[in-house]
C-alpha atoms as a PDB file:
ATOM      1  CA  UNK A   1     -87.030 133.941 -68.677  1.00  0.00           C
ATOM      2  CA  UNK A   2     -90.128 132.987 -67.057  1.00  0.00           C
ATOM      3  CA  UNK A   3     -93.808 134.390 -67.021  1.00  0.00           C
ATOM      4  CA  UNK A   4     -95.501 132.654 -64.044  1.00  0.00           C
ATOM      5  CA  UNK A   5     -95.229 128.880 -64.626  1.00  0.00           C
ATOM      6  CA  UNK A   6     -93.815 129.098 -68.487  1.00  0.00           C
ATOM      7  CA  UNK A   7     -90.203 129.334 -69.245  1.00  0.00           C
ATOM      8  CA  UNK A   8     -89.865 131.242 -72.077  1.00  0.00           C
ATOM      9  CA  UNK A   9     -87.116 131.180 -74.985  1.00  0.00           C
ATOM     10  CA  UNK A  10     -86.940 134.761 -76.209  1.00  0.00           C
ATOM     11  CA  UNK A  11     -85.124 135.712 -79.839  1.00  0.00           C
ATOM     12  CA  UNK A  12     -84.557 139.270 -80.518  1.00  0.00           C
ATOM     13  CA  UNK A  13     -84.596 140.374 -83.793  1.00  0.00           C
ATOM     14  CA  UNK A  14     -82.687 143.329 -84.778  1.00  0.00           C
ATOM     15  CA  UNK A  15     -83.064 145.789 -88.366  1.00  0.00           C
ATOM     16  CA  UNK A  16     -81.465 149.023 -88.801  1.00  0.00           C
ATOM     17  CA  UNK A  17     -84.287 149.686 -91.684  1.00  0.00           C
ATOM     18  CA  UNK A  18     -87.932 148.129 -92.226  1.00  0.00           C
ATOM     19  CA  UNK A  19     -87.669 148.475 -95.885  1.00  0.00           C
ATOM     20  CA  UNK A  20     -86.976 144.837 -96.532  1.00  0.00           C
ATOM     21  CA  UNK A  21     -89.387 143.944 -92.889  1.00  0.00           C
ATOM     22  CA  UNK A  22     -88.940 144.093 -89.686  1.00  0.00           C
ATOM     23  CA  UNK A  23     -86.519 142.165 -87.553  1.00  0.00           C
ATOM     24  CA  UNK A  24     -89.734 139.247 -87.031  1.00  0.00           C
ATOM     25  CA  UNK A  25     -89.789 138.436 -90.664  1.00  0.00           C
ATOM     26  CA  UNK A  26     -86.287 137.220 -90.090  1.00  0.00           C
ATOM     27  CA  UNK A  27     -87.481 134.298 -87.509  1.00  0.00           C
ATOM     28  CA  UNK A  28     -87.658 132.097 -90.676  1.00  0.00           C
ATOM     29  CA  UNK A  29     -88.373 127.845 -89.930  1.00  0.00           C
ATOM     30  CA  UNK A  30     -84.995 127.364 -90.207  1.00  0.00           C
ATOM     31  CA  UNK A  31     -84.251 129.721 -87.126  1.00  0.00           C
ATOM     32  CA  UNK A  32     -87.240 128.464 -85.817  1.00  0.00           C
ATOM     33  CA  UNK A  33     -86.000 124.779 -85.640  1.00  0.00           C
ATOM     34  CA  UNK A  34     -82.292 126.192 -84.371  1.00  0.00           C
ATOM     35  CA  UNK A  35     -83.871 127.640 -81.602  1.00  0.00           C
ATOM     36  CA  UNK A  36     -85.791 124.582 -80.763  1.00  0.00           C
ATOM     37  CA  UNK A  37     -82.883 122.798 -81.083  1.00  0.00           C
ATOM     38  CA  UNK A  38     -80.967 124.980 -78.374  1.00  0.00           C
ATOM     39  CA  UNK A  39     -84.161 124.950 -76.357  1.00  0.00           C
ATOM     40  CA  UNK A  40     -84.086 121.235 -76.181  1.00  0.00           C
ATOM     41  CA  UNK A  41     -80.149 120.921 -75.200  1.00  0.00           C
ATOM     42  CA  UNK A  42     -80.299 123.373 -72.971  1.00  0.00           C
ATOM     43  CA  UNK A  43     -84.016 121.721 -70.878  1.00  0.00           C
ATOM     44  CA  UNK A  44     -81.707 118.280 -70.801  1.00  0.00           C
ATOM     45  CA  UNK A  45     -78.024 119.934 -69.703  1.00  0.00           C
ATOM     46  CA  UNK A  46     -80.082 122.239 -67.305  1.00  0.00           C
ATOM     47  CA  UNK A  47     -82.236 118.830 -66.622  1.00  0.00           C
ATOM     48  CA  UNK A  48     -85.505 120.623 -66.487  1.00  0.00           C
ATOM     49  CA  UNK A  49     -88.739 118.410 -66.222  1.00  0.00           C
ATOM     50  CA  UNK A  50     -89.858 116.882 -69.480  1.00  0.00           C
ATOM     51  CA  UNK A  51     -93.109 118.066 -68.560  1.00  0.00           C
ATOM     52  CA  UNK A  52     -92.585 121.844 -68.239  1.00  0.00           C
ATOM     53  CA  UNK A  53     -94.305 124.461 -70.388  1.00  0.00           C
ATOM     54  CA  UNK A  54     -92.265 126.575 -72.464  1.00  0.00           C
ATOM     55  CA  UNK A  55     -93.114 128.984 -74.938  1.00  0.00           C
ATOM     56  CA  UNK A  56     -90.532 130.960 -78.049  1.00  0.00           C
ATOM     57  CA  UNK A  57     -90.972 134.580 -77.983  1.00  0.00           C
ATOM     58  CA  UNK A  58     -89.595 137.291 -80.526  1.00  0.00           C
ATOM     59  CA  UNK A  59     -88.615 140.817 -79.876  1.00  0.00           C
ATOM     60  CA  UNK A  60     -88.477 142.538 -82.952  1.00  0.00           C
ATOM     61  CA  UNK A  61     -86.243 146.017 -82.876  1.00  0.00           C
ATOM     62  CA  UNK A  62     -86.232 148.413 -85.449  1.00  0.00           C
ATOM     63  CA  UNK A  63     -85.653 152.113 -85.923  1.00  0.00           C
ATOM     64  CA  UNK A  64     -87.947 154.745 -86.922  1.00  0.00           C
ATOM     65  CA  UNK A  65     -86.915 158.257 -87.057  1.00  0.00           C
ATOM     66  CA  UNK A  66     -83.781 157.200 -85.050  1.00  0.00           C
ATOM     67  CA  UNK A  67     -85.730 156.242 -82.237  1.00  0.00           C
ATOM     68  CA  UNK A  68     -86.311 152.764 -81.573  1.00  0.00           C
ATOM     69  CA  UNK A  69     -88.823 150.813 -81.760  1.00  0.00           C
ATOM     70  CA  UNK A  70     -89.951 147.263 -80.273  1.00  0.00           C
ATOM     71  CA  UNK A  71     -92.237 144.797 -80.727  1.00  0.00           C
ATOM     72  CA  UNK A  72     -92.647 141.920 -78.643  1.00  0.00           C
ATOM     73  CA  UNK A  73     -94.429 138.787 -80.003  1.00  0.00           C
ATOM     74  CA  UNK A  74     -95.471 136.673 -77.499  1.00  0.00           C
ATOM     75  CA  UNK A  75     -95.793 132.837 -78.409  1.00  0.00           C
ATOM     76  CA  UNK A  76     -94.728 133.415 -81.697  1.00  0.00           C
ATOM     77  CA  UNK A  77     -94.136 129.831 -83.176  1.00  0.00           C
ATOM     78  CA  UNK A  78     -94.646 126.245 -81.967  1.00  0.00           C
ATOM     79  CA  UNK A  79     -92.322 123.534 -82.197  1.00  0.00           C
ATOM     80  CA  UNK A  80     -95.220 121.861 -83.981  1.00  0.00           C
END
């Protein structure tokens, strides 16, 4: 997606429960570094400018009392 000049790579996260966390806590490094991975293909087959800002967002969904619930984290890791 994109949020004024950023184009933004947005995991969501899905957990039926939060007793073991929420659907976040699942965004471990080695997601992290599969979704840069994907990022990166996908700037070079879509041949987007090396020089573009982009940004990995997670939208965590959960339930609570059967009614969901969401939590977007904006910026939420760095291919650093």
């Amino acid at each position: 997606m994109r949020d004024g000049a950023e184009l933004v790579f947005v995991e969501v996260r899905y957990r039926a429960s939060a007793r073991f966390g929420d659907g976040a806590s699942t965004v471990t490094r080695s997601k992290q570094l599969k979704l840069t991975r994907a990022a990166r293909e996908f700037l070079v087959r879509c041949r987007i400018p090396p020089d573009q800002v982009c940004r990995f967002d997670v939208i965590s969904v959960s339930k609570q009392n059967y009614h969901p619930r969401f939590n977007w984290i904006a910026n939420a890791f760095t291919t650093d």
